[in-house]
C-alpha atoms as a PDB file:
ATOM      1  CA  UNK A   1      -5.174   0.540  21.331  1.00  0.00           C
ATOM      2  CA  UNK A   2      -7.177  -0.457  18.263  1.00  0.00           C
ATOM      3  CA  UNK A   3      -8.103   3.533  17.909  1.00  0.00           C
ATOM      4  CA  UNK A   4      -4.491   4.496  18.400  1.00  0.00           C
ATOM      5  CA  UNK A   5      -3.765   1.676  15.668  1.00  0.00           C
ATOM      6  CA  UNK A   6      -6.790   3.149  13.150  1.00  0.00           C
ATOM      7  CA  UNK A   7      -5.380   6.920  13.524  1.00  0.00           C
ATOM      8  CA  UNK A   8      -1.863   5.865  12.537  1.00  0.00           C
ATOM      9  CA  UNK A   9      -3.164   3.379   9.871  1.00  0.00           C
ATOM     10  CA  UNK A  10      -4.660   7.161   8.592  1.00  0.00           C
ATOM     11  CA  UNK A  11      -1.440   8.364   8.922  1.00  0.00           C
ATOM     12  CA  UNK A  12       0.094   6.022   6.982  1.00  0.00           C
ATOM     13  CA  UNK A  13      -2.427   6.911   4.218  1.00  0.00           C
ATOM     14  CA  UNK A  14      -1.555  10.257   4.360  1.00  0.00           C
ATOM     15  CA  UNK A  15       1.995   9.763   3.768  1.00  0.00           C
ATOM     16  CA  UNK A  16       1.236   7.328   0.794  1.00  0.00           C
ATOM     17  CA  UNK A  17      -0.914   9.884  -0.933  1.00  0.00           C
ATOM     18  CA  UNK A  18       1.649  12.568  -0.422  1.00  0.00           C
ATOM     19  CA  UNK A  19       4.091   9.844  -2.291  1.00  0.00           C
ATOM     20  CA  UNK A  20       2.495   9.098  -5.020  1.00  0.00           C
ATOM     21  CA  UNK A  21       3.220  11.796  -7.183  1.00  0.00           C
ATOM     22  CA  UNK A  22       7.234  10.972  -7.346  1.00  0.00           C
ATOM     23  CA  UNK A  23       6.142   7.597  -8.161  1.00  0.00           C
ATOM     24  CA  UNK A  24       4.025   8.665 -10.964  1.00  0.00           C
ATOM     25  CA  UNK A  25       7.186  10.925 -12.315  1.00  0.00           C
ATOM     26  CA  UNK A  26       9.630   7.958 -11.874  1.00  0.00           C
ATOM     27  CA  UNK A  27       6.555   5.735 -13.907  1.00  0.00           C
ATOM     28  CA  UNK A  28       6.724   8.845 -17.076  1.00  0.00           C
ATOM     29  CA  UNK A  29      10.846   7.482 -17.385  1.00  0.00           C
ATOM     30  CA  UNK A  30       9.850   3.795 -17.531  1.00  0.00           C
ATOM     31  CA  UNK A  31      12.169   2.894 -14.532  1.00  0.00           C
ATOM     32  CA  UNK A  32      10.646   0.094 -12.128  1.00  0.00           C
ATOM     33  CA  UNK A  33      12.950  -2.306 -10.291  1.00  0.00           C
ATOM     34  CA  UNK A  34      15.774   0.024 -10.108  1.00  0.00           C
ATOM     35  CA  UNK A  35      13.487   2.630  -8.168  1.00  0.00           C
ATOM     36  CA  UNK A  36      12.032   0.187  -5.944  1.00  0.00           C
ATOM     37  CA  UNK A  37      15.492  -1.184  -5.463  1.00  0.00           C
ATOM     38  CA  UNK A  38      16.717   1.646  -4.206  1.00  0.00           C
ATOM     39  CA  UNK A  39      14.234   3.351  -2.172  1.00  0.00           C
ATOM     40  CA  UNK A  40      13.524  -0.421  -0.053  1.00  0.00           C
ATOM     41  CA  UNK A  41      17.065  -0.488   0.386  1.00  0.00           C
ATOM     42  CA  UNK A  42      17.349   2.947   1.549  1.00  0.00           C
ATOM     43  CA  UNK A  43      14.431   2.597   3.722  1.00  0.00           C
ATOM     44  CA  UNK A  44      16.253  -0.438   5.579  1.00  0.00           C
ATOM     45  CA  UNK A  45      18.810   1.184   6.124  1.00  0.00           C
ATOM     46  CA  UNK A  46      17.103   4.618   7.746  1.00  0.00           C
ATOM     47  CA  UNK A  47      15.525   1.823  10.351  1.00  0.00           C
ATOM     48  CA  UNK A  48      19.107   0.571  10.715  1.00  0.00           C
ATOM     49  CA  UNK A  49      19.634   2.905  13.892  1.00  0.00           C
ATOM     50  CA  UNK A  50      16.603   2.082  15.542  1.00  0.00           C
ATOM     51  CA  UNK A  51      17.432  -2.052  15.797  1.00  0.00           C
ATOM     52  CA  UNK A  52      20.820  -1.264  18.053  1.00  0.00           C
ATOM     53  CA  UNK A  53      20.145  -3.358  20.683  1.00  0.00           C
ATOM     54  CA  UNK A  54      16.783  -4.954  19.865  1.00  0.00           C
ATOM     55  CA  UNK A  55      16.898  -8.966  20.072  1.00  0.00           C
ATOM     56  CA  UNK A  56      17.449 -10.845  16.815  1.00  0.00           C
ATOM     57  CA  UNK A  57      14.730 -12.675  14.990  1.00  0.00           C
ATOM     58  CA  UNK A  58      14.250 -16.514  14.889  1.00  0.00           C
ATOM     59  CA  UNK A  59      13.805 -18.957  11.948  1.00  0.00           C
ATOM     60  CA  UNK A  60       9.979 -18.701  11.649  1.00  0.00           C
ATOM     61  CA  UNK A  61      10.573 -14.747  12.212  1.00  0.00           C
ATOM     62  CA  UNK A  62      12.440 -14.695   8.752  1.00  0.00           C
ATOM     63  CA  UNK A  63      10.075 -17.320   6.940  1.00  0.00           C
ATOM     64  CA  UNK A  64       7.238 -14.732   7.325  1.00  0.00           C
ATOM     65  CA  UNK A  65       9.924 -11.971   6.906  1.00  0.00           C
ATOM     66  CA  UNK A  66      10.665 -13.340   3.705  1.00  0.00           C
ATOM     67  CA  UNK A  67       7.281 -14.298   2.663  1.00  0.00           C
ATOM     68  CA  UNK A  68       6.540 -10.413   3.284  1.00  0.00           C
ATOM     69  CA  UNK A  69       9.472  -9.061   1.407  1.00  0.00           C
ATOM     70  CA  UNK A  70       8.862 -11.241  -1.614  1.00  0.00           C
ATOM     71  CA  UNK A  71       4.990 -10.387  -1.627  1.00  0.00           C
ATOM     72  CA  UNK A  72       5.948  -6.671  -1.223  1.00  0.00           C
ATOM     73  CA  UNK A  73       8.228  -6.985  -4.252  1.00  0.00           C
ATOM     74  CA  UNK A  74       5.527  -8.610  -6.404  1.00  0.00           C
ATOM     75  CA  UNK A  75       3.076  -5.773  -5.514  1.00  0.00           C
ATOM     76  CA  UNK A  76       5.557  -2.436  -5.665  1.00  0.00           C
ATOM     77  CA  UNK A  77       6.771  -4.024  -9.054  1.00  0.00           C
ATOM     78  CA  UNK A  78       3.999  -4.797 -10.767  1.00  0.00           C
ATOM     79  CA  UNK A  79       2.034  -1.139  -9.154  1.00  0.00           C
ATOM     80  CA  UNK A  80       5.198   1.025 -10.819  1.00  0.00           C
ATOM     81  CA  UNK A  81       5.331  -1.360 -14.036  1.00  0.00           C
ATOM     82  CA  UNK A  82       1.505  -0.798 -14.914  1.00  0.00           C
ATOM     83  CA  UNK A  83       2.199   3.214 -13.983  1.00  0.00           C
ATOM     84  CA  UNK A  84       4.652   3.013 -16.995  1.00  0.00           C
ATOM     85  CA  UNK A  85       1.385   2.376 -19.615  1.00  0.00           C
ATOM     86  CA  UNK A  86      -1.770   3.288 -17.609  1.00  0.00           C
ATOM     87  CA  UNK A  87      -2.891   6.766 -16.499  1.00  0.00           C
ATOM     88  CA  UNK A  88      -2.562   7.433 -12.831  1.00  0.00           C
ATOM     89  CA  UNK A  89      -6.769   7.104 -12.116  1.00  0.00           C
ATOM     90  CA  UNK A  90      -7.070   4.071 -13.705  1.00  0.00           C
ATOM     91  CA  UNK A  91      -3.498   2.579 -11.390  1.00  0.00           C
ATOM     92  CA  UNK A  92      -5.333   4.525  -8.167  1.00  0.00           C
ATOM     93  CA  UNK A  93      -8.790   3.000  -8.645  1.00  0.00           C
ATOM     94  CA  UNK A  94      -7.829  -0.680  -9.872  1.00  0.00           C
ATOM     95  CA  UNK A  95      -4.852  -1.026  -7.233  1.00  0.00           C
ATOM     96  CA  UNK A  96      -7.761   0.102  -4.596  1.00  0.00           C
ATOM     97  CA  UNK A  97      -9.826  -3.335  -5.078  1.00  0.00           C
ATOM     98  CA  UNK A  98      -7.290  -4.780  -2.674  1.00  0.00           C
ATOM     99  CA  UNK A  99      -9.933  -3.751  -0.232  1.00  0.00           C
ATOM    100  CA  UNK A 100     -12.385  -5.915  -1.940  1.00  0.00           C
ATOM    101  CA  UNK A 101      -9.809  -8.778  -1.836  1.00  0.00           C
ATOM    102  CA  UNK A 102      -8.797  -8.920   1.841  1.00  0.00           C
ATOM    103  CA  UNK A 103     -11.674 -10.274   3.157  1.00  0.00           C
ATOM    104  CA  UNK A 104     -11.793 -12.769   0.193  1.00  0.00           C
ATOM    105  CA  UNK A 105      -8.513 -13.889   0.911  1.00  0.00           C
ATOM    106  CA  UNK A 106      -9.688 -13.931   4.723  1.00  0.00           C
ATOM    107  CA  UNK A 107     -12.097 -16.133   4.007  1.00  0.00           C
ATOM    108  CA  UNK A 108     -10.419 -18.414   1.478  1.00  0.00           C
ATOM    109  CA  UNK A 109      -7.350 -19.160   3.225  1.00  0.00           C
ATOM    110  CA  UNK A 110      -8.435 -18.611   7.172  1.00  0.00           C
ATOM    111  CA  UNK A 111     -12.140 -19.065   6.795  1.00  0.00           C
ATOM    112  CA  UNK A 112     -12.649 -16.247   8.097  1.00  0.00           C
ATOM    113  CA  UNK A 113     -16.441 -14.880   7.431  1.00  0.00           C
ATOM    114  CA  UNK A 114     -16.691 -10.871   6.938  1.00  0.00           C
ATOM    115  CA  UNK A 115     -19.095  -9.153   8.996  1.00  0.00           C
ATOM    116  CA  UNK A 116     -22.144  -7.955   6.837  1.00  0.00           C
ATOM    117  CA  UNK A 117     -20.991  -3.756   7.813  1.00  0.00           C
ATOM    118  CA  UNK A 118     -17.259  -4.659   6.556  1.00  0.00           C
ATOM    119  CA  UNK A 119     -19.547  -5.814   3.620  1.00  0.00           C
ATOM    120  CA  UNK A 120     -21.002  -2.896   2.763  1.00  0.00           C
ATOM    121  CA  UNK A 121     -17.714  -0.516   3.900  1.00  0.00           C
ATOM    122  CA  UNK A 122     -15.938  -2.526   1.411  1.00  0.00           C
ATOM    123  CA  UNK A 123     -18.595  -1.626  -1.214  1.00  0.00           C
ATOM    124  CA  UNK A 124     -18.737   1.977  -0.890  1.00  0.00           C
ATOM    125  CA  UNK A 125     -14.713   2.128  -0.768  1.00  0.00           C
ATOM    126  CA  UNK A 126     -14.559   0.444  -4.055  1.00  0.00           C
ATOM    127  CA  UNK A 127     -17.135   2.887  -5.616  1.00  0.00           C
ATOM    128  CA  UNK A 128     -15.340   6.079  -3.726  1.00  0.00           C
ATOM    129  CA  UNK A 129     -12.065   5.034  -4.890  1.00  0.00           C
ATOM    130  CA  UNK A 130     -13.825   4.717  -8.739  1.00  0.00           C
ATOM    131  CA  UNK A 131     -15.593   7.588  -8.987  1.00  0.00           C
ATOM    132  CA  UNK A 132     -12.585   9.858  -6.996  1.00  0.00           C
ATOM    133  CA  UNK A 133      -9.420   8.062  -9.651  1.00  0.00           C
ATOM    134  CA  UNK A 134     -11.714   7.977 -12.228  1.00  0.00           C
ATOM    135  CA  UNK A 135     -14.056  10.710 -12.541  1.00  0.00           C
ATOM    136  CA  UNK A 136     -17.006   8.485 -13.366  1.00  0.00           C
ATOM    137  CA  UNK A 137     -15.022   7.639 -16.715  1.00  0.00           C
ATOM    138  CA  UNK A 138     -13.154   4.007 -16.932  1.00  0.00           C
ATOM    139  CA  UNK A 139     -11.451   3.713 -19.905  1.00  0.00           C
ATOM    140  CA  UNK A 140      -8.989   0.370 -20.310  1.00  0.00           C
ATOM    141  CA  UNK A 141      -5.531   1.178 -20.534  1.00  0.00           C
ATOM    142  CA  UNK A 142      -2.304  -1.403 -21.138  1.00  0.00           C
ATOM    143  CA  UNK A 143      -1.462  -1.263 -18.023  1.00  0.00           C
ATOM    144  CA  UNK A 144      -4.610  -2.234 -16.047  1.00  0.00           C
ATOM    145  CA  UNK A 145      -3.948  -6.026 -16.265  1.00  0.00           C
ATOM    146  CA  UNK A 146      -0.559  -5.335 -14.471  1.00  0.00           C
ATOM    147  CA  UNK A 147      -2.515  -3.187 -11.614  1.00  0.00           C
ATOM    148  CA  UNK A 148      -5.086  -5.695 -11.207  1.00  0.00           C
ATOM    149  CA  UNK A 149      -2.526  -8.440 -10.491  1.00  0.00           C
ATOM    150  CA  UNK A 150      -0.557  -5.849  -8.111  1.00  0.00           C
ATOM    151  CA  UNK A 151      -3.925  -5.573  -5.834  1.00  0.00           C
ATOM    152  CA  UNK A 152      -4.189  -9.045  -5.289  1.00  0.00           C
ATOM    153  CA  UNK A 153      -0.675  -8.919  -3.924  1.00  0.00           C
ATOM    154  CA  UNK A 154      -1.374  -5.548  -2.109  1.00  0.00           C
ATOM    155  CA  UNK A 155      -4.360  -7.592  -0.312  1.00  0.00           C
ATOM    156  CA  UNK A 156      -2.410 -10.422   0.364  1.00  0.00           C
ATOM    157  CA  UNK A 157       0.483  -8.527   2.349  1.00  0.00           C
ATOM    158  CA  UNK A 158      -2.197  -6.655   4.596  1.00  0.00           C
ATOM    159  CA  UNK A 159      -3.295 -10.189   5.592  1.00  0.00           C
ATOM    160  CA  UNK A 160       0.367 -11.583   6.145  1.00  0.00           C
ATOM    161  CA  UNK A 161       0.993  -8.587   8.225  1.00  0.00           C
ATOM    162  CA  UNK A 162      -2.193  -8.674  10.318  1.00  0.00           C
ATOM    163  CA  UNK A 163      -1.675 -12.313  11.094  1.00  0.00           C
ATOM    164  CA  UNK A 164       1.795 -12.993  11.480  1.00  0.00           C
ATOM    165  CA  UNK A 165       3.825  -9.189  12.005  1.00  0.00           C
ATOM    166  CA  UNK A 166       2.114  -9.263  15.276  1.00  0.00           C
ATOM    167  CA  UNK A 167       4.357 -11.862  16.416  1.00  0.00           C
ATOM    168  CA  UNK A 168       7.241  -9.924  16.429  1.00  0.00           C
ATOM    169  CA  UNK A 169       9.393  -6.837  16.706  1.00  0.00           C
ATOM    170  CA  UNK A 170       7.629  -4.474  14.288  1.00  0.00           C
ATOM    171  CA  UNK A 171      11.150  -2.667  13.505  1.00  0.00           C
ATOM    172  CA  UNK A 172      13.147  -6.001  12.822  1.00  0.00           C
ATOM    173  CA  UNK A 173      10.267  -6.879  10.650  1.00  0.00           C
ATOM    174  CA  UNK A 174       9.902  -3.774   8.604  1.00  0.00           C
ATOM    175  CA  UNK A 175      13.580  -3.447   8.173  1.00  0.00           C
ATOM    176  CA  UNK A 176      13.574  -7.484   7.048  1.00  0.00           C
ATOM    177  CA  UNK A 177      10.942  -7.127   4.431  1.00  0.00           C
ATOM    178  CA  UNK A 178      12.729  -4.047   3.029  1.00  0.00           C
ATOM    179  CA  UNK A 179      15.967  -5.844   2.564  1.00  0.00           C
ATOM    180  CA  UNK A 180      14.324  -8.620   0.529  1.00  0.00           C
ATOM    181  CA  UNK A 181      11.857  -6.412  -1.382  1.00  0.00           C
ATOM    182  CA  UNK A 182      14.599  -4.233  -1.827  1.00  0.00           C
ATOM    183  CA  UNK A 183      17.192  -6.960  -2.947  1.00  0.00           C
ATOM    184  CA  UNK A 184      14.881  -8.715  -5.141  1.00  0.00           C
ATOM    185  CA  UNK A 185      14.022  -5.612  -7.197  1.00  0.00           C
ATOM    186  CA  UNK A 186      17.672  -4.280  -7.298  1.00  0.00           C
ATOM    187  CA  UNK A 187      18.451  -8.077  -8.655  1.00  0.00           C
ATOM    188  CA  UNK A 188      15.893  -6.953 -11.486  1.00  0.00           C
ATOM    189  CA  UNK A 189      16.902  -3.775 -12.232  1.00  0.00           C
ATOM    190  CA  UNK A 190      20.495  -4.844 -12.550  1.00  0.00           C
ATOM    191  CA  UNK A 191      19.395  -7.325 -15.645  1.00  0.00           C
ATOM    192  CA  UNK A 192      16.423  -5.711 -17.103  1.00  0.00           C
ATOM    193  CA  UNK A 193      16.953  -1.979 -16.630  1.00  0.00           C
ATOM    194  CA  UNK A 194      19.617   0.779 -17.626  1.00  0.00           C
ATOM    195  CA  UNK A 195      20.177   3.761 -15.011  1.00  0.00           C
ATOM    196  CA  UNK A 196      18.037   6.595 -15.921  1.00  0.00           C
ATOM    197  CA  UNK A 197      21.913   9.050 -16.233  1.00  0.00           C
ATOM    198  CA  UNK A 198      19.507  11.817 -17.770  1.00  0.00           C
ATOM    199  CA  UNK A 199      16.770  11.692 -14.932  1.00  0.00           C
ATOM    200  CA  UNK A 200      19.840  11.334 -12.273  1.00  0.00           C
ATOM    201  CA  UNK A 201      18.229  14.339 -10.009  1.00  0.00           C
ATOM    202  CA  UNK A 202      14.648  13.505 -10.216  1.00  0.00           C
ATOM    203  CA  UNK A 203      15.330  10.116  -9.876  1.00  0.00           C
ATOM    204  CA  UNK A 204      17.431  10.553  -6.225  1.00  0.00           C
ATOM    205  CA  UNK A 205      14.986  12.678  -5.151  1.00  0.00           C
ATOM    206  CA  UNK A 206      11.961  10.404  -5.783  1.00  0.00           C
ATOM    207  CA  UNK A 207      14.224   7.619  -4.300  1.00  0.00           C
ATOM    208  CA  UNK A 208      14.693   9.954  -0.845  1.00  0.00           C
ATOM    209  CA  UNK A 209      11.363  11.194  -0.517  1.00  0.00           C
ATOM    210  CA  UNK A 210       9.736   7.725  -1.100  1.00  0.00           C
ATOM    211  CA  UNK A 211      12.482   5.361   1.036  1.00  0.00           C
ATOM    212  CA  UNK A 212      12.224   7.935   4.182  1.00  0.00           C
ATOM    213  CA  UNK A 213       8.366   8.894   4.549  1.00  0.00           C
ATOM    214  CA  UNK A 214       6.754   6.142   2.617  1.00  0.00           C
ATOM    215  CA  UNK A 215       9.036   2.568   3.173  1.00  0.00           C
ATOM    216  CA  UNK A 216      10.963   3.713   6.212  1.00  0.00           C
ATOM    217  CA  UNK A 217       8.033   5.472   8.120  1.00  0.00           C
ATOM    218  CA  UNK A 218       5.069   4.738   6.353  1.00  0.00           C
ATOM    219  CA  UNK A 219       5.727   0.489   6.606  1.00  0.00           C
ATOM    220  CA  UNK A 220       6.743   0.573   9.400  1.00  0.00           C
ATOM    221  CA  UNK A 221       4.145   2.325  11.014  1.00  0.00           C
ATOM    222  CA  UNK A 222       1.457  -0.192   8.863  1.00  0.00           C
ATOM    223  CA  UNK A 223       3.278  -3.283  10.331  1.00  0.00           C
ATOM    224  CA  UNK A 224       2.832  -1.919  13.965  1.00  0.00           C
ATOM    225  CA  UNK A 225      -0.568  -0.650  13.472  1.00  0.00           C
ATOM    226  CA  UNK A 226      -1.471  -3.966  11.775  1.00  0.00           C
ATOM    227  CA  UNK A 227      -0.532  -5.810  14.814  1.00  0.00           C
ATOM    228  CA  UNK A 228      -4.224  -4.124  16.979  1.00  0.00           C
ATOM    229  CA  UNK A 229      -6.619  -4.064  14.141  1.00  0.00           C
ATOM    230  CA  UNK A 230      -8.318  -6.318  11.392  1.00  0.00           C
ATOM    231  CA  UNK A 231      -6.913  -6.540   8.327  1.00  0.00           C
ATOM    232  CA  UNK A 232     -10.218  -5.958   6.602  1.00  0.00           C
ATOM    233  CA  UNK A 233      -9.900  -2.286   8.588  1.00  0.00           C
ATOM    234  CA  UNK A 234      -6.721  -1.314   8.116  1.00  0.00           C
ATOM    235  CA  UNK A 235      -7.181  -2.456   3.875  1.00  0.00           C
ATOM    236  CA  UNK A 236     -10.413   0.242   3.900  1.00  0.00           C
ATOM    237  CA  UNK A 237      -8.182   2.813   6.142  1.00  0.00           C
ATOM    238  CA  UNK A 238      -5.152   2.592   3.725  1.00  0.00           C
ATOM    239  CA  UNK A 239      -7.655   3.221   0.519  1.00  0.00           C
ATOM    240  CA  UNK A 240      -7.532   6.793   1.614  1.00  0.00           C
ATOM    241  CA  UNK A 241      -4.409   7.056   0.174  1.00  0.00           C
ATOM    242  CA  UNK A 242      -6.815   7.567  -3.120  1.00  0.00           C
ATOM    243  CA  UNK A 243      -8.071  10.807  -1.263  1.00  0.00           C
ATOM    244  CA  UNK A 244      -4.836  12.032   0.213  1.00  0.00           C
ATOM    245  CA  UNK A 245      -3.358  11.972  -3.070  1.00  0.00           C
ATOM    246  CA  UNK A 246      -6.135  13.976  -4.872  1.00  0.00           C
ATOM    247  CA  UNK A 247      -5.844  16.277  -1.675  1.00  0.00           C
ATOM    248  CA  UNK A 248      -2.052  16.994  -2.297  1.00  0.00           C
ATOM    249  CA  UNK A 249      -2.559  17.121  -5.955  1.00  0.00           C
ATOM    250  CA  UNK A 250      -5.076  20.030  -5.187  1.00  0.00           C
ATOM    251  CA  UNK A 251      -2.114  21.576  -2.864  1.00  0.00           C
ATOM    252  CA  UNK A 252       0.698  21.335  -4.815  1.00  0.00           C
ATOM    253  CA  UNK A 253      -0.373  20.725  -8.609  1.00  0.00           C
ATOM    254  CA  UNK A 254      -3.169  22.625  -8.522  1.00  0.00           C
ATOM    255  CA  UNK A 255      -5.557  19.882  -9.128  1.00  0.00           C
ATOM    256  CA  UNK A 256      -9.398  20.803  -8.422  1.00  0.00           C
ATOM    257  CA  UNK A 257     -11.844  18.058  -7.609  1.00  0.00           C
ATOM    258  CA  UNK A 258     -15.102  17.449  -9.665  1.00  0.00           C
ATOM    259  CA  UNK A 259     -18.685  16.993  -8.003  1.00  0.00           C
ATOM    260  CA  UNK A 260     -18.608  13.373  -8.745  1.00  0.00           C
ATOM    261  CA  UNK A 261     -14.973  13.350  -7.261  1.00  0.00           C
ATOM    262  CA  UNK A 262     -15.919  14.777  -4.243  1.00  0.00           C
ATOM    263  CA  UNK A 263     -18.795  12.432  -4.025  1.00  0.00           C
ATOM    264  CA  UNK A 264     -16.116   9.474  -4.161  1.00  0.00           C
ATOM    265  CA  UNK A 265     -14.010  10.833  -1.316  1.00  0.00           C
ATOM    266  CA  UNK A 266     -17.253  11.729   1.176  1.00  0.00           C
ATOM    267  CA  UNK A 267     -18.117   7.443  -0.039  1.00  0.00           C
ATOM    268  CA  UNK A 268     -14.688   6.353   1.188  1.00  0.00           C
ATOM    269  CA  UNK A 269     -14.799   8.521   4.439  1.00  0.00           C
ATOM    270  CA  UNK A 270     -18.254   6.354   4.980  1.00  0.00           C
ATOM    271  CA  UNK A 271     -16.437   3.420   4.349  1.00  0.00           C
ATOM    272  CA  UNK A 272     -13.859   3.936   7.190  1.00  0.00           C
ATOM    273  CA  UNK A 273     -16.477   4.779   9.956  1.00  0.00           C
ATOM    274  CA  UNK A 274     -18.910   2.285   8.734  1.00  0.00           C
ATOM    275  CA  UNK A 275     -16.042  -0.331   8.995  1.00  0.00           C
ATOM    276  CA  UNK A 276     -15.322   0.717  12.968  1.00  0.00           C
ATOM    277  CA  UNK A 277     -18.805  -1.056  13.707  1.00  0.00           C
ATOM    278  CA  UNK A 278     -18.683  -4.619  14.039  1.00  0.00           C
ATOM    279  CA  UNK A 279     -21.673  -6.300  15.464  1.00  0.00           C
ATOM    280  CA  UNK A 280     -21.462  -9.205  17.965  1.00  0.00           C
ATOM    281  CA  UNK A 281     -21.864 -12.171  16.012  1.00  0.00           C
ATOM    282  CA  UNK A 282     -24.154 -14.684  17.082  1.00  0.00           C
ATOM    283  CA  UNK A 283     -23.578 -18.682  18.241  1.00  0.00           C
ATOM    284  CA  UNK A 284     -24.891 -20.329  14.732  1.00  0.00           C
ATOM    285  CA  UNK A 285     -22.740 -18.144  12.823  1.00  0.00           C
END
């Protein structure tokens, strides 16, 4: 099950890389809470069919449901806010040190020690994902602060799904999440943001793409997966989103990978199979 969990955590990756390019567009126009509005609220509502006859959630369901949603919120805000004023290798490297931040959070709120090969996976993701967004040239940009913030949050949802999504109906819980993440940001957008009129078809279309493939499927899919495989895993399966996006940037922009680029991706493709081997731990640890 835990293999069957990894592959579709890949998936999930896959579909997130293919995404990010009409998030970067929709970032260019300087529209945040209205986009993320939209597409969360869309994406609840594709899962809509799917929860016919499904039993309904309890109290403690929607306290983590809500906890989810609001952390989810947090992160997809302040991810498309720091798109808005920083380029998109800077957003795709910083945002990746949520795979450095998982097992700190693991261990800081659960006490949870890392194994030493999750260690070093965690390692060479974070220098993959800096030398693939970043071409071996970091240069600070106004947004980094906001991304930087955003991976914390991004960290601290993979956590609150591995330990507490597993306790329920992955559907019910996707869908729940959505509606707050979706209401909170639509609550934003309504007092913060004007309706980008002018943008009105590339706009829709980044809402569609985004609320069916990545919220509606590619959520959805996390929060199952999450519920047969360490968070610290499925944080350094998801960072090859950073690869799947250079990958479809090469396929439909044209895009052509550097030597040092290239280096980065074959690093985070370590990462993942070095992070499959966890050694037994001993008695005194």
């Amino acid at each position: 099950m835990r293999l069957k969990a990894d592959l579709t955590l890949l998936l999930v990756a896959l579909v997130w890389g293919s995404a990010f390019a009409a998030q970067r567009f929709i970032g260019q126009i300087g529209n945040v809470f209205l986009f993320n509005g939209a597409r969360f609220l869309l994406g609840a509502l594709f899962l809509w069919p799917f929860l016919k006859g499904k039993p309904g959630l309890s109290r403690p369901a929607w306290k983590w449901i809500l906890a989810a949603g609001t952390v989810l919120f947090i992160a997809s805000a302040l991810q498309q806010a720091g798109l808005v004023s920083t380029s998109a290798g800077n957003a795709g490297f910083i945002t990746s040190l949520y795979v450095v931040l998982v097992p700190l959070v693991l261990f800081g709120g659960w006490r949870e020690r890392p194994f030493w090969t999750q260690l070093v996976a965690v390692f060479l993701a974070i220098s993959g994902g800096y030398l693939l967004s970043t071409n071996g040239q970091f240069q600070i940009q106004p947004g980094d602060l906001l991304e930087l913030t955003g991976a914390f949050f991004w960290s601290l949802h993979v956590v609150i799904l591995g330990k507490f999504a597993a306790r329920y109906d992955a559907l019910r819980f996707s869908a729940g999440q959505f509606l707050v993440s979706g209401l909170f940001n639509l609550a934003f957008g309504l007092f913060f943001e004007n309706f980008p009129a002018s943008q009105v078809l590339l706009f829709s279309g980044a809402v569609l793409y985004t609320a069916v493939f990545s919220v509606g499927i590619g959520y959805t899919l996390q929060t199952w997966a999450q519920q047969h495989t360490p968070p610290t895993d499925a944080a350094i399966l998801l960072s090859l989103e950073a690869v799947f996006a250079v990958i479809f940037g090469w396929l439909m922009l044209g895009e052509v990978l550097s030597p040092i680029q290239t280096l980065g991706c074959g690093l985070i493709f370590g990462a993942v199979l070095l992070a499959q081997f966890q050694p037994r731990r001993s008695g005194n640890s």
